[in-house]
Protein backbone atom coordinates (compact mmCIF):
# COMPACT_ATOMS: atom_id res chain seq x y z
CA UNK A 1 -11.64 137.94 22.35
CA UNK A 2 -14.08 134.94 22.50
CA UNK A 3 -17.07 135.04 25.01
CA UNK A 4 -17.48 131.84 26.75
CA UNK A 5 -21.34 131.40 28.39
CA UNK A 6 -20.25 128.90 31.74
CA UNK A 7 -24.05 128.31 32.43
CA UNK A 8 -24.65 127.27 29.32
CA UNK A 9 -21.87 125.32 29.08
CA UNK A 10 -22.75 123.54 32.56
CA UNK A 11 -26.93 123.37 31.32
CA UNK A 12 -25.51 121.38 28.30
CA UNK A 13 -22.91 119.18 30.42
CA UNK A 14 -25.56 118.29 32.75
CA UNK A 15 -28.06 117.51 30.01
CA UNK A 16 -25.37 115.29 28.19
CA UNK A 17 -24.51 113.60 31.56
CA UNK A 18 -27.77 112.70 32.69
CA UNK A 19 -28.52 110.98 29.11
CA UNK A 20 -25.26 109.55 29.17
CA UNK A 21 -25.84 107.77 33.34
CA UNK A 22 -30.04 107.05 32.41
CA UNK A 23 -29.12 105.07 29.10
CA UNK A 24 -26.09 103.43 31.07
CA UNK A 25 -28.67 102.72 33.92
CA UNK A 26 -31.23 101.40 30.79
CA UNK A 27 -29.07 99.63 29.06
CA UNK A 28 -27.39 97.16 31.75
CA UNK A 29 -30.96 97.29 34.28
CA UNK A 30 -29.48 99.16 37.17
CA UNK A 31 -31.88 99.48 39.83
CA UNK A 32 -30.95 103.66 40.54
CA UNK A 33 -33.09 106.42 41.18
CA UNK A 34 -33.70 109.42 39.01
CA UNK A 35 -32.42 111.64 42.27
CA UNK A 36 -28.76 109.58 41.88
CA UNK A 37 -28.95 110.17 38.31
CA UNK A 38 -29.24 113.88 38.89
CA UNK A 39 -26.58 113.98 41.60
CA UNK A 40 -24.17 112.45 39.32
CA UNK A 41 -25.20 114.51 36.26
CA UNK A 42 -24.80 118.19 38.32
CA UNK A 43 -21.10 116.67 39.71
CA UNK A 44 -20.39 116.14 35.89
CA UNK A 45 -21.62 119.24 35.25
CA UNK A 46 -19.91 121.39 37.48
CA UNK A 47 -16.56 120.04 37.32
CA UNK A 48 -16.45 121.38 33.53
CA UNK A 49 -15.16 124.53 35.65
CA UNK A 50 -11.73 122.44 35.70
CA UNK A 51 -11.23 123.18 32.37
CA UNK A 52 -10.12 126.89 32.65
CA UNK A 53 -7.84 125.98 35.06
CA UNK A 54 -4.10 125.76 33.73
CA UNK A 55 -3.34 122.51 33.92
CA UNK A 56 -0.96 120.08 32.69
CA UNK A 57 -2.86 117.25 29.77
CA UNK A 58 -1.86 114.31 31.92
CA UNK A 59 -3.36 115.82 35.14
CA UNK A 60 -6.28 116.91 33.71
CA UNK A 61 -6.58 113.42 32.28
CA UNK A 62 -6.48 111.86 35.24
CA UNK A 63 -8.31 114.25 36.95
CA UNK A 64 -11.35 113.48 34.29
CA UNK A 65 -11.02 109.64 35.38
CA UNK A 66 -11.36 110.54 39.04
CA UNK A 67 -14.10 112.50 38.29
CA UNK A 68 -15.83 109.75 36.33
CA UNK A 69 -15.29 107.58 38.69
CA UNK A 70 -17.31 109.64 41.62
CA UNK A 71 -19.73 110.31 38.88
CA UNK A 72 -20.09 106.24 38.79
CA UNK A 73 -20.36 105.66 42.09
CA UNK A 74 -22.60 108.23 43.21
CA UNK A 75 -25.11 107.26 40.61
CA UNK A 76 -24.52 103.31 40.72
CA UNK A 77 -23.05 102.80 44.02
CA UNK A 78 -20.42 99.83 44.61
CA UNK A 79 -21.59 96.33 44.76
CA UNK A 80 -18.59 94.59 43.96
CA UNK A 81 -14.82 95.71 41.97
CA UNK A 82 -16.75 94.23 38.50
CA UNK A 83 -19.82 95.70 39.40
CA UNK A 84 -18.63 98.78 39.21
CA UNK A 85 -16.02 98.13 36.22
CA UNK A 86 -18.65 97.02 34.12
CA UNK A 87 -20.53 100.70 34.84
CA UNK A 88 -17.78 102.76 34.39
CA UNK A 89 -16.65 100.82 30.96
CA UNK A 90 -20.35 101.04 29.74
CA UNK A 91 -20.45 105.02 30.91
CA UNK A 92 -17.38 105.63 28.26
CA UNK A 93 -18.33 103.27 25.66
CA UNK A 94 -21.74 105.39 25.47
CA UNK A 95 -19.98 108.30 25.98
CA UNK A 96 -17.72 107.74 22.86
CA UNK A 97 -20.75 106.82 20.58
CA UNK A 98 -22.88 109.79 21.27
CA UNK A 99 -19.90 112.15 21.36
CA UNK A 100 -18.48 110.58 17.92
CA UNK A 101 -22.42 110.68 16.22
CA UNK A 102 -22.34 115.00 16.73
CA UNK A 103 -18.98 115.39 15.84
CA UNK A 104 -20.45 113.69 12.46
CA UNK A 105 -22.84 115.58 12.48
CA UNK A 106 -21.03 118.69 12.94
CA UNK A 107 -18.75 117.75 10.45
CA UNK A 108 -21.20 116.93 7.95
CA UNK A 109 -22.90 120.05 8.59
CA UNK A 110 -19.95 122.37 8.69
CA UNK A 111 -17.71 121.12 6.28
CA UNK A 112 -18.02 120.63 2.59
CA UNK A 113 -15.56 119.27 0.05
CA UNK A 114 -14.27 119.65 -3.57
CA UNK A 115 -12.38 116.07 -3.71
CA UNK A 116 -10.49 115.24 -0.77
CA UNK A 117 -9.89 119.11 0.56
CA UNK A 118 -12.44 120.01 2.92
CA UNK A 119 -12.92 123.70 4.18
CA UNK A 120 -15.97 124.93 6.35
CA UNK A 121 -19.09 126.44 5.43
CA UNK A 122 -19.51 129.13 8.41
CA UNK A 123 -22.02 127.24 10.28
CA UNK A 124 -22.82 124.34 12.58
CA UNK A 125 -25.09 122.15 14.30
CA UNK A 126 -26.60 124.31 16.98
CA UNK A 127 -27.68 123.62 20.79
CA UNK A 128 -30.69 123.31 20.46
CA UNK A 129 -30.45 120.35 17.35
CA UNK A 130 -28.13 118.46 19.79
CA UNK A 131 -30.98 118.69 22.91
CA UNK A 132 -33.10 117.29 20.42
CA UNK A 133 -30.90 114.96 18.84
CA UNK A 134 -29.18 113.40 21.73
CA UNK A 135 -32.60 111.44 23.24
CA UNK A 136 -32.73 110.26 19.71
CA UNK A 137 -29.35 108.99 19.23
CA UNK A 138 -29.67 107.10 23.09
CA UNK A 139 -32.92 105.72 21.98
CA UNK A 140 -32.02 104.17 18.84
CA UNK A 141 -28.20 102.75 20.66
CA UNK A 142 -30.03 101.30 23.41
CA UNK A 143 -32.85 99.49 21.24
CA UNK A 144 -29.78 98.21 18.57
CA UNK A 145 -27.97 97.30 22.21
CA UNK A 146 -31.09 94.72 23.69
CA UNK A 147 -31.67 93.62 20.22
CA UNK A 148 -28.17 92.55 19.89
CA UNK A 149 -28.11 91.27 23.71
CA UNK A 150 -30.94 89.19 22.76
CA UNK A 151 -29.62 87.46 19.76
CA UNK A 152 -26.44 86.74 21.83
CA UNK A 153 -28.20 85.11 24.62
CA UNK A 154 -29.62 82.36 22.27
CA UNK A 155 -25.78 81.47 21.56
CA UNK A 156 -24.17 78.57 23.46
CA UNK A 157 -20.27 76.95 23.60
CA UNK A 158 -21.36 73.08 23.09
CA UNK A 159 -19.56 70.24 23.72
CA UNK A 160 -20.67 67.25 22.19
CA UNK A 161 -19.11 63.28 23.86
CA UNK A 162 -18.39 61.24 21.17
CA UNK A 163 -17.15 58.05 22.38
CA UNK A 164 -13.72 58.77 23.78
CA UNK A 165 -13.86 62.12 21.65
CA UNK A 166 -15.24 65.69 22.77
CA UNK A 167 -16.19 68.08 19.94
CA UNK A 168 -16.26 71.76 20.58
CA UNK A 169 -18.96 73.61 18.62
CA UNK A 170 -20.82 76.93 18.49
CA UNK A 171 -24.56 76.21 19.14
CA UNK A 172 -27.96 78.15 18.61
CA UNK A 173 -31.00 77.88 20.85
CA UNK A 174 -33.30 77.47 18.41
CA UNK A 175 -36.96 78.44 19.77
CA UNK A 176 -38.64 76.24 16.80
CA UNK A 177 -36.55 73.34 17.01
CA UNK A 178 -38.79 70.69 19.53
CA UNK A 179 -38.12 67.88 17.58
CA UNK A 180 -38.07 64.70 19.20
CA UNK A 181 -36.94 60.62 18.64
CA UNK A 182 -40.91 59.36 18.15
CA UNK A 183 -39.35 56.04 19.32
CA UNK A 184 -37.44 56.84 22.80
CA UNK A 185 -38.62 60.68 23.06
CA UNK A 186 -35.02 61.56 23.28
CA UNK A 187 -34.52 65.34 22.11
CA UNK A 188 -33.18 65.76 18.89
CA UNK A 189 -30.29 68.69 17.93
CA UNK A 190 -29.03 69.59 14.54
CA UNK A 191 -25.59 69.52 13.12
CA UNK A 192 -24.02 70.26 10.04
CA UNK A 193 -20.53 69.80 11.36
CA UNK A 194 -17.97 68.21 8.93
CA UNK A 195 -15.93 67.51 12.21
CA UNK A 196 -18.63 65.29 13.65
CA UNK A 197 -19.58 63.38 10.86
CA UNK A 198 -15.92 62.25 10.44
CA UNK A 199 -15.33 61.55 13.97
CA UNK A 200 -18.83 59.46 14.07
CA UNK A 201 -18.82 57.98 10.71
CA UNK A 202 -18.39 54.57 11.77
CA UNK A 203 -21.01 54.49 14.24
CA UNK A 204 -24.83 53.03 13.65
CA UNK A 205 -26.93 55.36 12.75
CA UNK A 206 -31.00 55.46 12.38
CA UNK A 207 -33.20 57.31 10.46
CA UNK A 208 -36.53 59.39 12.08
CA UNK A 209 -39.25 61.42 9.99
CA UNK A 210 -39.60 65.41 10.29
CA UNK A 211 -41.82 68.26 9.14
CA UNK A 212 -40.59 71.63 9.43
CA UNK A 213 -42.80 74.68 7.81
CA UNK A 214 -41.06 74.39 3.95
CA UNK A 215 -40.08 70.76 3.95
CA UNK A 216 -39.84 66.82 5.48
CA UNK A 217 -38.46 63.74 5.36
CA UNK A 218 -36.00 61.28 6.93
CA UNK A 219 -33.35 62.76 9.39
CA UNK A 220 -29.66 60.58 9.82
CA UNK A 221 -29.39 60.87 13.55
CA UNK A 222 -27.08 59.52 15.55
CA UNK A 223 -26.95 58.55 19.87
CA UNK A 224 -24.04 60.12 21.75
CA UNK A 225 -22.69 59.89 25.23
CA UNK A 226 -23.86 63.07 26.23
CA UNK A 227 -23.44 66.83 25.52
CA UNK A 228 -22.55 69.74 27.59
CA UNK A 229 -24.37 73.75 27.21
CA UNK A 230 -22.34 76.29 28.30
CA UNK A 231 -24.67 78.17 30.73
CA UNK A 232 -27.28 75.00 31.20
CA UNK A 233 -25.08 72.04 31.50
CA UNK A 234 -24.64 68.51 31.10
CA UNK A 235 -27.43 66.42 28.80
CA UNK A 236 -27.79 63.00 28.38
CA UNK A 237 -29.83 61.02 26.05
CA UNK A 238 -29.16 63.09 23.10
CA UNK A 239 -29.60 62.29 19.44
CA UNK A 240 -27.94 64.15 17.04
CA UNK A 241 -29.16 64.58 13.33
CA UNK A 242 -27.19 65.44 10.59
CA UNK A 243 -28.15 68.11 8.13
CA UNK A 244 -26.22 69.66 5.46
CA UNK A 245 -27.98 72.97 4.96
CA UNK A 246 -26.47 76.40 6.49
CA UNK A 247 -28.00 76.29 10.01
CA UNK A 248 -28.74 80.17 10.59
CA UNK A 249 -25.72 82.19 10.04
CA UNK A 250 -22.08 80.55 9.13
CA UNK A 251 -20.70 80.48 12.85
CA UNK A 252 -23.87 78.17 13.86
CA UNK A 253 -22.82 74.41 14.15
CA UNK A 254 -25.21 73.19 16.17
CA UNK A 255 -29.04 73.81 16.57
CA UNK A 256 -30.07 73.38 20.21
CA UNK A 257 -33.69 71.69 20.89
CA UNK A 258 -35.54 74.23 22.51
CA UNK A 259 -37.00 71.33 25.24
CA UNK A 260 -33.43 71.00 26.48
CA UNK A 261 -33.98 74.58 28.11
CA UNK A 262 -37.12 72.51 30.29
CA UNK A 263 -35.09 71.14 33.63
């Protein structure tokens, strides 16, 4: 027969809970309290109990989301319906990476194989490495998370007015970029878009003088009707200069002039 240890079973669920509700509170800025993080963490906890009971897989599925979705609730309260989606999809999506990373471990630590047969090695990754590991594992996600939320936040949908013409291109706020028209003080952003030059190509164009940290010169620029920035709005008195270096990464059409943030 197989002893099973319930309180440490419910210590562990409780301890995996709590990590999973603070880095879900971290990661989107909920304003919660430790005490509703606890509440939330000893309901998940104590409805692992469920588990010996016979029960069908669809009911106990279901029984799991209803459980989650107290768990949610308690902790977060309700706001609004996509208030509290948006907790309850982050609470799983958190849930999956941390409990995907120890079954890796586990596996890696268990298992060995000759080719592609694997057979275990008569041990595993025990309690106490995943109390230690699981802060870890939280940390690191939610520092890769606002990294990547930040870099995301400096992309923009752009629509550039071209005469009668709109152009639809993926901009980059780019924090360096204040160039300006020394003539009119009109803001200048940077394109590299094939699409733009052919739709503007008969259109006068002028040239003004740059300096960036590697290189200068004479930028082609070009006045359009106006732009619009997802997020910001519409712009007027815009020139646009034309480049035909990479701008950032391949999916960046358009660098944004940082003053166009000012207003």
């Amino acid at each position: 027969y197989m002893k099973v240890y319930v309180d440490l079973i419910i210590f562990l669920n409780f301890f995996f809970d709590f990590i999973l509700l603070l880095t879900t509170s971290i990661v989107l800025k909920r304003r919660t309290s430790i005490k509703k993080i606890v509440l939330g963490s000893l309901l998940g906890s104590i409805t692992i109990i469920v588990l010996f009971v016979p029960l069908t897989t669809l009911t106990l599925f279901l029984l799991k989301v209803f459980l989650s979705v107290l768990i949610i609730l308690i902790t977060f309260g309700y706001s609004d319906f996509k208030y509290f989606i948006t907790n309850l999809v982050y609470f799983y999506l958190i849930s999956i990476i941390l409990g995907g990373f120890i079954y890796y471990l586990n596996v890696s630590f268990s298992y060995k194989n000759i080719g592609m047969v694997f057979f275990h090695k008569g041990i595993s990754i025990n309690y106490i490495f995943i109390l230690i590991c699981t802060p870890i594992i939280m940390y690191i996600y939610y520092k890769q998370m606002k990294v990547i939320r930040e870099i995301n936040s400096l992309y923009y949908k752009v629509d550039i007015y071209i005469n009668e013409s709109k152009l639809e291109l993926i901009g980059y706020m780019d924090t360096g970029n204040t160039l300006i028209d020394p003539y009119t003080n009109r803001p200048v952003i940077i394109t590299n878009s094939k699409k733009f030059e052919s739709i503007i190509k008969n259109n006068p164009f002028f040239y003004i003088p740059y300096q960036s940290i590697n290189e200068g010169g004479l930028l082609r620029c070009y006045k359009v009707k106006k732009i619009f920035i997802e997020g910001i709005g519409v712009k007027k008195n815009i020139v646009v200069g034309v480049v035909k270096d990479k701008l950032k990464s391949n999916k960046v059409e358009v660098l944004l002039n940082y003053l166009l943030m000012e207003g």
